[in-house]
Protein backbone atom coordinates (compact mmCIF):
# COMPACT_ATOMS: atom_id res chain seq x y z
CA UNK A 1 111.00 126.87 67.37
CA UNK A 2 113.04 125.50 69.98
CA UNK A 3 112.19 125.64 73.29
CA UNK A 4 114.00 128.87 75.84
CA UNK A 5 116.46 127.61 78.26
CA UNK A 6 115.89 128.64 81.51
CA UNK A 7 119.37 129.23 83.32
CA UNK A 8 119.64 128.17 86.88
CA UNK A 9 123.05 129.56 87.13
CA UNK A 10 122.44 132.77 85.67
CA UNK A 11 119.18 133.02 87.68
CA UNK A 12 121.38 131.83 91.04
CA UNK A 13 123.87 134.47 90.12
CA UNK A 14 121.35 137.12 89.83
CA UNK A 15 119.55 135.83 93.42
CA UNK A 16 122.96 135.78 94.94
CA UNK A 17 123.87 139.16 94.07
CA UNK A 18 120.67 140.33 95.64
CA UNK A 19 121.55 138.07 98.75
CA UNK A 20 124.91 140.10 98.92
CA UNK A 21 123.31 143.21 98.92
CA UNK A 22 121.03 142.65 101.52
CA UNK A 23 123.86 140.64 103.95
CA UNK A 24 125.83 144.46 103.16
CA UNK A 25 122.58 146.34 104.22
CA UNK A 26 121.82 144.07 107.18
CA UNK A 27 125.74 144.58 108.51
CA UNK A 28 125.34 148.10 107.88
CA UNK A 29 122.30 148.42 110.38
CA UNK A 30 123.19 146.47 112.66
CA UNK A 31 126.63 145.68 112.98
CA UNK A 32 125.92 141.76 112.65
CA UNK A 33 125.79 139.47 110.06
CA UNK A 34 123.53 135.92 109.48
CA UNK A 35 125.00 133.07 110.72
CA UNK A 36 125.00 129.85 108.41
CA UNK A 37 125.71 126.45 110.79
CA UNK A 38 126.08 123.33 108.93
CA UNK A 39 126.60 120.04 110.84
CA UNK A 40 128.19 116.61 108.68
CA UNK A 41 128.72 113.09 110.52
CA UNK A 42 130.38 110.67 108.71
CA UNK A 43 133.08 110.92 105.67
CA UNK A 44 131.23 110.71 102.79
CA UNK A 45 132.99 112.45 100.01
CA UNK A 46 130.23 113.80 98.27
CA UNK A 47 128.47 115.13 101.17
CA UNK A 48 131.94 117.03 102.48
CA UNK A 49 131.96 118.31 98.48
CA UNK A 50 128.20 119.63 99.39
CA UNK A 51 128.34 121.19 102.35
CA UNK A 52 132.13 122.67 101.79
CA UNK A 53 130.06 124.31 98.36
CA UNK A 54 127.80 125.48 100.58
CA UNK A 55 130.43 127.32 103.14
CA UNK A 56 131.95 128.89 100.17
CA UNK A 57 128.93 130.05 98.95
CA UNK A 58 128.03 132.04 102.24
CA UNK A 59 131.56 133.31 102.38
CA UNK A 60 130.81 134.96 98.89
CA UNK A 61 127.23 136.34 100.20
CA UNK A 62 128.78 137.94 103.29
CA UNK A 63 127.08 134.95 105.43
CA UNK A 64 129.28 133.76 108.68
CA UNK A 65 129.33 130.20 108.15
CA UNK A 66 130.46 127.58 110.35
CA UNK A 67 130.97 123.84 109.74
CA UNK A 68 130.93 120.85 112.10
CA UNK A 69 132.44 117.84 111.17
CA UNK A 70 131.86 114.87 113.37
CA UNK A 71 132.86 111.23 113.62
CA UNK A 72 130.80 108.46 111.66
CA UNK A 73 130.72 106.69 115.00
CA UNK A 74 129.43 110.02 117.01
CA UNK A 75 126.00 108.63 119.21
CA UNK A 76 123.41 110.37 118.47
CA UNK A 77 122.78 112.17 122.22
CA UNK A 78 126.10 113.57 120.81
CA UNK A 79 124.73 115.30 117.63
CA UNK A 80 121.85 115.99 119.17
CA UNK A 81 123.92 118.27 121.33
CA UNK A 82 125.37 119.71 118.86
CA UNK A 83 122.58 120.89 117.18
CA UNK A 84 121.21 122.03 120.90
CA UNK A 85 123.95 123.94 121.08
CA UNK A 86 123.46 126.04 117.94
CA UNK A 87 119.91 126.49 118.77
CA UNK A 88 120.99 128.34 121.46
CA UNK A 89 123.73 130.49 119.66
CA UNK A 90 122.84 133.87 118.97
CA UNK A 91 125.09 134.24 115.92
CA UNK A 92 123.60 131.10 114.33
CA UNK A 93 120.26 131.66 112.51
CA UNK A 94 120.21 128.89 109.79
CA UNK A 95 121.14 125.28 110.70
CA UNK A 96 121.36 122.62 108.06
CA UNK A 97 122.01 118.68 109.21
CA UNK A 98 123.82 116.76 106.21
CA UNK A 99 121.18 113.83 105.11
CA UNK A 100 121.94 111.09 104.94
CA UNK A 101 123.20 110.06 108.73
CA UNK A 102 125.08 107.18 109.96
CA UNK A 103 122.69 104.22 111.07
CA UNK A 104 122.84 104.57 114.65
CA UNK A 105 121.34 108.18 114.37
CA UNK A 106 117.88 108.50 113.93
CA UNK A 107 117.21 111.35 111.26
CA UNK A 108 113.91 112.44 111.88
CA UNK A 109 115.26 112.82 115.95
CA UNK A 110 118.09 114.85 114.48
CA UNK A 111 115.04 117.35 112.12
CA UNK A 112 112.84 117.68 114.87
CA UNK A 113 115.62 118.96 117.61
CA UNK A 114 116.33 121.39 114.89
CA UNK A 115 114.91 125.22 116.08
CA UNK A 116 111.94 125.57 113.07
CA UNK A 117 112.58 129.31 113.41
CA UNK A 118 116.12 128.11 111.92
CA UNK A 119 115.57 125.35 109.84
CA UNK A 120 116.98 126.85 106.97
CA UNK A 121 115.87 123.29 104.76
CA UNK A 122 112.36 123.87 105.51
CA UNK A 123 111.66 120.09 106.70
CA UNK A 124 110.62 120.68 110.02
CA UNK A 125 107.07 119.51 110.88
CA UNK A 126 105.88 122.96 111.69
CA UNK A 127 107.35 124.62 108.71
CA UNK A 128 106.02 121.79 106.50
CA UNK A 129 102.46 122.73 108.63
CA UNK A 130 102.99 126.16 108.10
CA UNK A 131 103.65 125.74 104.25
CA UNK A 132 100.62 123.91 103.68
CA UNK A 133 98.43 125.72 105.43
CA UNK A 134 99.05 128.62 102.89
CA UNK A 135 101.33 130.62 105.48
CA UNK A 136 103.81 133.34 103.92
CA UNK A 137 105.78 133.40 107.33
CA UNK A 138 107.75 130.34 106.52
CA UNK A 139 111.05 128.94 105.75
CA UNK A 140 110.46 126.64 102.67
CA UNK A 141 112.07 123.99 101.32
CA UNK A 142 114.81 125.48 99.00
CA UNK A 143 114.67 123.40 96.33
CA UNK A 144 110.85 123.90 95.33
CA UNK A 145 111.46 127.71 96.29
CA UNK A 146 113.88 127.86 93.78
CA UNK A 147 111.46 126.61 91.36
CA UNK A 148 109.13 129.04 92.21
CA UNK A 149 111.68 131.73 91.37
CA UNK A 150 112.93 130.44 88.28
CA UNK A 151 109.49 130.97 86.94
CA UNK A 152 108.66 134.20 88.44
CA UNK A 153 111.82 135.91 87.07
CA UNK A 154 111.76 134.18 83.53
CA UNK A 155 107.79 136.17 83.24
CA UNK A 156 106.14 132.36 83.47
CA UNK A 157 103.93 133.39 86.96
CA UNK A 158 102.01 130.57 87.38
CA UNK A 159 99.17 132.59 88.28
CA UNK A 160 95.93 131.09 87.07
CA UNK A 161 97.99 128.52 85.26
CA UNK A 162 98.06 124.67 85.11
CA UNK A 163 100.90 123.29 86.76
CA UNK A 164 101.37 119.41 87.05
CA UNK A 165 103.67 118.26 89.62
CA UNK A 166 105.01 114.85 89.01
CA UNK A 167 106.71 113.74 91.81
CA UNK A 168 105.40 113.45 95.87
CA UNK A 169 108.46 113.17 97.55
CA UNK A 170 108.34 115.04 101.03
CA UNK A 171 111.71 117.23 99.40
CA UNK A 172 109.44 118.43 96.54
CA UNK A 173 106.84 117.54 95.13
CA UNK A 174 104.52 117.88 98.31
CA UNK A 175 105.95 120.87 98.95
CA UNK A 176 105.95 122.56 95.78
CA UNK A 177 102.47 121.60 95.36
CA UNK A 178 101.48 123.90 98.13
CA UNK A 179 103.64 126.51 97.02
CA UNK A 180 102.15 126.99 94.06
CA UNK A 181 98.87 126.59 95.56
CA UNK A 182 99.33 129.63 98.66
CA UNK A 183 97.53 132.75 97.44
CA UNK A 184 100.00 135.80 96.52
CA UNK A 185 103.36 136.23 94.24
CA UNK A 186 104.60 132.76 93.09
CA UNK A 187 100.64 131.02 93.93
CA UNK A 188 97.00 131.13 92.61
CA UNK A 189 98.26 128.01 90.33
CA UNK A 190 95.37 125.49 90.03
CA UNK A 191 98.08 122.23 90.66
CA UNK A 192 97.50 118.38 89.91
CA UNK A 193 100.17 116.13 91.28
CA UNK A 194 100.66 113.14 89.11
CA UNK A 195 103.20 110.17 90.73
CA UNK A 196 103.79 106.43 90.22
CA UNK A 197 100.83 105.13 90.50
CA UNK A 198 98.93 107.87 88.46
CA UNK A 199 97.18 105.70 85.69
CA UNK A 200 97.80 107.30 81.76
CA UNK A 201 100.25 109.71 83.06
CA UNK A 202 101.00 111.35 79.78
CA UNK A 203 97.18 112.19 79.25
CA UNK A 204 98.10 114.09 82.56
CA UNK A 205 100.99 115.90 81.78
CA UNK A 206 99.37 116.84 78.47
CA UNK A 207 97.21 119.09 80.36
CA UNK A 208 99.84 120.99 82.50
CA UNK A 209 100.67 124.55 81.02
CA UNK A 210 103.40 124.50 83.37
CA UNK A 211 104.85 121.43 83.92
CA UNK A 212 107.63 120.26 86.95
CA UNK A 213 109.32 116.50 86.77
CA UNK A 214 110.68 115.23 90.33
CA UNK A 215 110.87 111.55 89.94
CA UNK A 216 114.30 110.82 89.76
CA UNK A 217 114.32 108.91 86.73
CA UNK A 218 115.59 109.81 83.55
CA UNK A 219 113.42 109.45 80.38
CA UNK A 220 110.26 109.91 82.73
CA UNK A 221 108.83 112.89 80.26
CA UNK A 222 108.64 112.40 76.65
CA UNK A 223 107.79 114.79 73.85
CA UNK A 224 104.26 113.35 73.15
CA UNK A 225 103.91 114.02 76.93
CA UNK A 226 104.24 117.97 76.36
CA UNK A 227 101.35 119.80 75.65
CA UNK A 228 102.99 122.67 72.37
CA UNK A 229 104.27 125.72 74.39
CA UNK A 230 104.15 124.73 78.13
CA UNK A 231 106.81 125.57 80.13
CA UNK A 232 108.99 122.51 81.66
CA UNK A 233 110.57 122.20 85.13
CA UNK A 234 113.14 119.07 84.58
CA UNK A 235 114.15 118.45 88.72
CA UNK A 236 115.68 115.58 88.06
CA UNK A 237 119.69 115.10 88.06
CA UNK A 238 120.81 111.21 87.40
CA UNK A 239 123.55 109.50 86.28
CA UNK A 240 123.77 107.30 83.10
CA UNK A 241 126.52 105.08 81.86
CA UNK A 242 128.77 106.85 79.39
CA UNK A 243 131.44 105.34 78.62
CA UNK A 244 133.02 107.42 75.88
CA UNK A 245 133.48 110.18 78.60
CA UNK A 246 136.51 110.04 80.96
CA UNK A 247 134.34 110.11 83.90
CA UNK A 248 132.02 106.94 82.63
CA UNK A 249 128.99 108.50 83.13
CA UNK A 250 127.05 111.59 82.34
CA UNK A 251 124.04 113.50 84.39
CA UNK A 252 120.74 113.89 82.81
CA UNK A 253 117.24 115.33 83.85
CA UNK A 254 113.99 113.10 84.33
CA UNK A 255 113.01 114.58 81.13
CA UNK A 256 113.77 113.64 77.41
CA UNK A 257 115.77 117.46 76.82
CA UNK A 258 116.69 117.01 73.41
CA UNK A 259 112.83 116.03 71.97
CA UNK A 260 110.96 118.09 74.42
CA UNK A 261 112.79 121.09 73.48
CA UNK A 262 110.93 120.87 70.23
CA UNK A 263 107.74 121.07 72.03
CA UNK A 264 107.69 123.21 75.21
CA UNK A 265 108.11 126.89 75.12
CA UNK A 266 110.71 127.11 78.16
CA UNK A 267 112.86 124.00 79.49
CA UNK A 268 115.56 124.02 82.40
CA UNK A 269 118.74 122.13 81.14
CA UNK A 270 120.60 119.31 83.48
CA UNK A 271 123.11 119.80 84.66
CA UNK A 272 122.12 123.92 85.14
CA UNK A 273 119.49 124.60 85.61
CA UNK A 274 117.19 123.55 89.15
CA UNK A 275 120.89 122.73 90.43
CA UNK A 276 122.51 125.89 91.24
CA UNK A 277 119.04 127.31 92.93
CA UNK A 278 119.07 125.11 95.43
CA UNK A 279 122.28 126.13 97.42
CA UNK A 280 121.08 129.75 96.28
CA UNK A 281 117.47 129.56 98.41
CA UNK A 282 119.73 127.99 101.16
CA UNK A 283 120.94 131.40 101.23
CA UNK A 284 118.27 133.28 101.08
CA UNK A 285 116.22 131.61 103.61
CA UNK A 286 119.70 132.26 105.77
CA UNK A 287 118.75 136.27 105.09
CA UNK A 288 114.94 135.66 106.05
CA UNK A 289 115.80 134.02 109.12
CA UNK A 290 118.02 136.54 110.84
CA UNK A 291 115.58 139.66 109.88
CA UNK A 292 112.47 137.54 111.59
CA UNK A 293 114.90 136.79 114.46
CA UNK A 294 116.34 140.37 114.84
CA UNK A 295 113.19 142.27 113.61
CA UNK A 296 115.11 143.86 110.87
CA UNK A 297 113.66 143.84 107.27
């Protein structure tokens, strides 16, 4: 029997609703709102598409968003300042810096001037301490922590289960290694992270009852590579030459969809299914950050 899709936009739609809700409770209470900041140097056309998604999505939620848009030529003292600034701005309680930055700006500066308590991404060093150290009181990466809610709310806990992670970027494989692996809803996984240089990687993945691809490379995951009946995670979104569509290209997963389908028991499509979660968690974490800063659950 074919594999289950697991819908990241239906899922999303679902989390976003909730998100709404909450915003509506929140402005009830207390006559304020969370405040979504999101800074962009540079003209790049797909990271404007991005972060303009991501103001529109707030709108819908209820979230006050605000977006900066600075020269590519801005020195860095100067975005620096900018993100300063929203530190210190009461109505601001997630901040998100557009990766990648011009040259002359030094990214990892940029991160670490970032307040953790409003590092809505999750990449600052002491949420990425805080994360895998097992803590609960964290902002997490949103990407992973979608993940972690696409399996909770399609009844695939991974409680007790399997999961290989294949993939060790600092974005998510790392970090959805240790969510998996923090005791409570969404942990108490027993997690291997396979990668690159993992010798025999199918006799690996083989093993995984619950199984998430992060590489970034399409065709990674085949269907002998599938133990019958896990559940797969497909992360990945890459383009491939297509020339019999208008655009000349089409967007694919890191895993073989159509012949793993046959195998697994669940499978996340691409495009639609991590995608949507990602901008969704953004969100959420939004939510979380204003009730830890105002005390208001």
């Amino acid at each position: 029997m074919p594999a289950q899709l697991i819908s990241g936009r239906e899922i999303s739609a679902t989390i976003r609703d909730e998100i709404k809700e909450r915003v509506d409770g929140l402005r009830e209470r207390t006559g304020r709102v969370p405040g979504l900041a999101t800074v962009l140097v540079g003209e790049d056309p797909a990271s404007q598409l991005y972060v303009g998604m991501k103001g529109k999505a707030a709108k819908a939620a209820g979230i006050h968003s605000e977006q900066i848009i600075l020269p590519a030529d801005t020195p860095e003292d100067e975005v620096l300042g900018v993100v300063e600034g929203l530190n210190a701005n009461p109505d601001i309680h997630g901040i998100l810096v557009q990766l990648p930055l011009p040259d002359q700006i030094d990214d990892q500066k940029v991160l670490l001037a970032i307040d953790p308590k409003k590092d809505v991404d999750g990449f600052h060093p002491v949420n990425v301490g805080k994360l895998s150290t097992g803590s609960r009181d964290v902002l997490a990466p949103c990407t992973p922590w979608g993940v972690v809610q696409m399996l909770l709310r399609t009844g695939n806990d991974p409680r007790g289960q399997h999961v290989v992670v294949v993939g060790r970027s600092n974005i998510v494989g790392r970090p959805m290694a240790s969510l998996l692996l923090r005791r409570g809803e969404g942990g108490d996984a027993t997690v291997t992270v396979a990668h690159s240089r993992t010798p025999d990687l199918g006799a690996v993945t083989r093993t995984a009852d619950i199984l998430i691809v992060a590489v970034g490379r399409p065709g990674t995951v085949t269907a002998d590579m599938v133990k019958p009946g896990a559940v797969v995670i497909d992360v990945g979104t890459n383009r491939v030459d297509a020339p019999e569509r208008e655009r000349g290209y089409r967007v694919v997963g890191d895993v073989d969809f159509e012949a793993v389908s046959e195998v697994a028991s669940w499978i996340t499509p691409v495009p639609g299914g991590v995608g949507p979660m990602t901008i969704t968690m953004l969100l959420s974490n939004t939510v979380d950050a204003f009730e830890a800063a105002e005390g208001t659950p």
